[in-house]
N, C-alpha and C. Protein backbone atom coordinates (compact mmCIF):
# COMPACT_ATOMS: atom_id res chain seq x y z
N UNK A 1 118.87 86.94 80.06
CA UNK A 1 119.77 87.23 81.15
C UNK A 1 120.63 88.46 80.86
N UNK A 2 121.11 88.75 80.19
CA UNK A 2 122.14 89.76 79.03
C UNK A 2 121.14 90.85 79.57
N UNK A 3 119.97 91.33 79.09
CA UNK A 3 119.11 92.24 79.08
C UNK A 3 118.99 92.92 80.57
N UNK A 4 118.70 91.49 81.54
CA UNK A 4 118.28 92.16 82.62
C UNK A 4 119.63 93.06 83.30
N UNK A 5 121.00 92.11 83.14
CA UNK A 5 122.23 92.80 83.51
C UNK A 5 122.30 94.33 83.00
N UNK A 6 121.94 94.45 81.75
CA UNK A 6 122.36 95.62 81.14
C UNK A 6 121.33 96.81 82.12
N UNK A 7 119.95 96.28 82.02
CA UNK A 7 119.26 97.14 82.92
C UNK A 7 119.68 97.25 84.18
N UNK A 8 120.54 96.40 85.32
CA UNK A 8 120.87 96.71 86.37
C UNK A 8 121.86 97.67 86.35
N UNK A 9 122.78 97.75 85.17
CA UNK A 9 124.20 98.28 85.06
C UNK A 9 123.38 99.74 84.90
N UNK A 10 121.90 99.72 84.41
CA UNK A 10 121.75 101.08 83.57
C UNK A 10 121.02 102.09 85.29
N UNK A 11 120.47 100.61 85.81
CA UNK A 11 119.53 101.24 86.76
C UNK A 11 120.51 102.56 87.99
N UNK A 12 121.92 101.22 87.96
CA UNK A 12 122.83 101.57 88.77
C UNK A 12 123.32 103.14 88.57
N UNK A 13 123.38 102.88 87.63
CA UNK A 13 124.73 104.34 86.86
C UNK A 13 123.03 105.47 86.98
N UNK A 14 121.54 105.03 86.89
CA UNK A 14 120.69 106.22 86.95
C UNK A 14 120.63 106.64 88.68
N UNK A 15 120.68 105.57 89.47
CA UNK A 15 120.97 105.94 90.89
C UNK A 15 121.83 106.88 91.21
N UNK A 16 123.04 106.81 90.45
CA UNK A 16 124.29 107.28 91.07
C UNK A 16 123.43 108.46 90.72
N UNK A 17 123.44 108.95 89.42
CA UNK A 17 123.30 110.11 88.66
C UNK A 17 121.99 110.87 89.52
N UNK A 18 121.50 110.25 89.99
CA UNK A 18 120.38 111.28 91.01
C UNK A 18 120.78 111.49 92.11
N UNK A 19 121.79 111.10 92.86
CA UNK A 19 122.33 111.30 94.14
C UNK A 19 123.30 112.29 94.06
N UNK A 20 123.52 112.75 92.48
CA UNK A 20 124.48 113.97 92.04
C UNK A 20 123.65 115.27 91.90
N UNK A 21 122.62 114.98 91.03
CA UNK A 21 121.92 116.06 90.65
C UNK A 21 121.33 116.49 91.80
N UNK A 22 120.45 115.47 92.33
CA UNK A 22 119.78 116.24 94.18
C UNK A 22 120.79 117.06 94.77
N UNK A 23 121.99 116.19 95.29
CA UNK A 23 123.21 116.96 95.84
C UNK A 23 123.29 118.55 94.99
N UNK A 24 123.44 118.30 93.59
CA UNK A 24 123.62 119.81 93.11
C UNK A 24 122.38 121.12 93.06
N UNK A 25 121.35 120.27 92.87
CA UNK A 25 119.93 121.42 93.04
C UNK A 25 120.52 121.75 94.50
N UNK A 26 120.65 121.27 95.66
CA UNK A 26 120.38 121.66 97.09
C UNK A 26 121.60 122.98 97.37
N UNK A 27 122.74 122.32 96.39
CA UNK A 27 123.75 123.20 96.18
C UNK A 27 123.20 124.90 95.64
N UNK A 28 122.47 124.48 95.02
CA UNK A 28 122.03 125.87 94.26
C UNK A 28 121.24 126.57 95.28
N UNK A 29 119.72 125.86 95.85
CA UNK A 29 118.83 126.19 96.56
C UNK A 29 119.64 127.28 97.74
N UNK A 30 120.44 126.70 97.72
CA UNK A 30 121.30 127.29 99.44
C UNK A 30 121.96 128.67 98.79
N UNK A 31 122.42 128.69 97.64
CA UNK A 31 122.95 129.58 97.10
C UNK A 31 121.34 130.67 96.66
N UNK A 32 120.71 130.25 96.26
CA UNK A 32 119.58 130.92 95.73
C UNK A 32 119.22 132.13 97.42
N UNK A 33 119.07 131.40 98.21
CA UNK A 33 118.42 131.61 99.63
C UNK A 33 119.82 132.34 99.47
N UNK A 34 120.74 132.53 99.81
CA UNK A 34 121.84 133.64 100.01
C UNK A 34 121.32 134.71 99.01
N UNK A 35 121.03 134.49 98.11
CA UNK A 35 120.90 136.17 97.02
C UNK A 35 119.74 136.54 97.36
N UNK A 36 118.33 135.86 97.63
CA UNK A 36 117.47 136.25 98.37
C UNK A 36 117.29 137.23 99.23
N UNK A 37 118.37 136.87 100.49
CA UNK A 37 118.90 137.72 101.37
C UNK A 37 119.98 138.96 101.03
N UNK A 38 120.36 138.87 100.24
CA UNK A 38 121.28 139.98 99.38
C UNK A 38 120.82 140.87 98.20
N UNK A 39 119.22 140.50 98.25
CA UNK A 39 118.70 141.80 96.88
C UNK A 39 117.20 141.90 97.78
N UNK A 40 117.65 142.25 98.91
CA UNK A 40 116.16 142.62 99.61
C UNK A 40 115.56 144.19 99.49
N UNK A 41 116.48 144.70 98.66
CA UNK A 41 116.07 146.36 98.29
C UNK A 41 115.64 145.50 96.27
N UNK A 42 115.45 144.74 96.07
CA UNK A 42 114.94 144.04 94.64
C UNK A 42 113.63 143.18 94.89
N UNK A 43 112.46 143.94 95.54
CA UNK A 43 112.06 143.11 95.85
C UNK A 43 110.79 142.12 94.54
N UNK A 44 110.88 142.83 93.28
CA UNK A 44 110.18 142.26 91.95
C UNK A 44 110.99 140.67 91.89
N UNK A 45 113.03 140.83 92.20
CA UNK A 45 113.57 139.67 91.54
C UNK A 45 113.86 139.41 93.01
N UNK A 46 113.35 139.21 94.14
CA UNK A 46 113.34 138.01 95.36
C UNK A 46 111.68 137.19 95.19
N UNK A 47 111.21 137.93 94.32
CA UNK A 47 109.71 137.48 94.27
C UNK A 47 110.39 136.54 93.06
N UNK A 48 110.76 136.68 92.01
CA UNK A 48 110.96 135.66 90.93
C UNK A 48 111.86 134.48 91.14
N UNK A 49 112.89 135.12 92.27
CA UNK A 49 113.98 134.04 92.62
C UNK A 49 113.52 133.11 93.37
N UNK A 50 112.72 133.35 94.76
CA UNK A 50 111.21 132.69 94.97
C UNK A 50 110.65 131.53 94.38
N UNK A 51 110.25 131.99 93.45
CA UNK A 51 109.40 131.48 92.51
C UNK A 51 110.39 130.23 91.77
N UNK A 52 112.13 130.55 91.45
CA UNK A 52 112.66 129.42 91.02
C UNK A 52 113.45 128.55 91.78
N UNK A 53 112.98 128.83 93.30
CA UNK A 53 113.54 127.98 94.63
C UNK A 53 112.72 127.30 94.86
N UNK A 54 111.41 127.36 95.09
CA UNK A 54 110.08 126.87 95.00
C UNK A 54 110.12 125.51 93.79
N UNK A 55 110.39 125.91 92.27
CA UNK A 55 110.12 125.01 91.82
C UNK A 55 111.39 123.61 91.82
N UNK A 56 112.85 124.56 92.55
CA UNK A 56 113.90 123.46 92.25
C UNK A 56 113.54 122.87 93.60
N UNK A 57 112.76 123.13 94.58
CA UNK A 57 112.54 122.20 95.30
C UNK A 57 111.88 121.39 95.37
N UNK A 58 110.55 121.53 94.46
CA UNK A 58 109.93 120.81 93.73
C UNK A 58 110.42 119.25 92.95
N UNK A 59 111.18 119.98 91.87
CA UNK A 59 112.00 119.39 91.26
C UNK A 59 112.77 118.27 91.72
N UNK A 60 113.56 118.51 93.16
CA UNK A 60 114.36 117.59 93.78
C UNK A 60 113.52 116.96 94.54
N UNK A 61 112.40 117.35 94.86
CA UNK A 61 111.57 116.68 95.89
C UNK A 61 111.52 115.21 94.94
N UNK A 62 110.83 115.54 93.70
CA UNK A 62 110.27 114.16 92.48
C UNK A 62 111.72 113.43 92.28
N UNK A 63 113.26 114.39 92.19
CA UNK A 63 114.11 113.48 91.76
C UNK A 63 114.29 112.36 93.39
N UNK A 64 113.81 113.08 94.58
CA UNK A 64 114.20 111.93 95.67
C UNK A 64 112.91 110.92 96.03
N UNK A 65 111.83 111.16 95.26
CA UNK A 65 110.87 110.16 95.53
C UNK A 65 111.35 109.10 93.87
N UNK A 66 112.10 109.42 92.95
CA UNK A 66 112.50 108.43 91.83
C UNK A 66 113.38 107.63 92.46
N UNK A 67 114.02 108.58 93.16
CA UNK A 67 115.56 107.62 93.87
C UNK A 67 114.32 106.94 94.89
N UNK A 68 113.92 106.99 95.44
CA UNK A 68 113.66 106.18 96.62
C UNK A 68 112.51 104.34 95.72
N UNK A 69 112.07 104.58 94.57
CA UNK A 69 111.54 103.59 94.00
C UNK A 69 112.11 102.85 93.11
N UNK A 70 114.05 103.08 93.20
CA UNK A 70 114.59 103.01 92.13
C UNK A 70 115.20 101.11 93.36
């Protein structure tokens, strides 16, 4: 009984903690998409910045399909 509590307490506190981090990738993403639009004479580093909007959306996509099986 002890065990399973501790895992609910742990499951709980990993829920919270993904409903932070998603919130903060999306935070970034939105920020990313602003410099995007602000280095359009850069166009080598809108191709790379691209490339790391792409994967944090990625990224948050897997952290909201964890939250959703959690």
């Amino acid at each position: 009984m002890v065990l399973n509590v501790g895992m609910s307490m742990n499951t709980e506190r990993f829920s919270r903690l993904l409903e932070h981090w998603i919130e903060h990738n999306e935070e970034h993403l939105e920020k990313y998409r602003e410099w995007v639009e602000k280095l359009k004479d850069h166009p080598e580093i809108v191709s790379m910045l691209k490339d790391a909007i792409g994967k944090f959306e990625e990224g948050t996509k897997l952290l909201k399909e964890i939250s959703r099986r959690i």
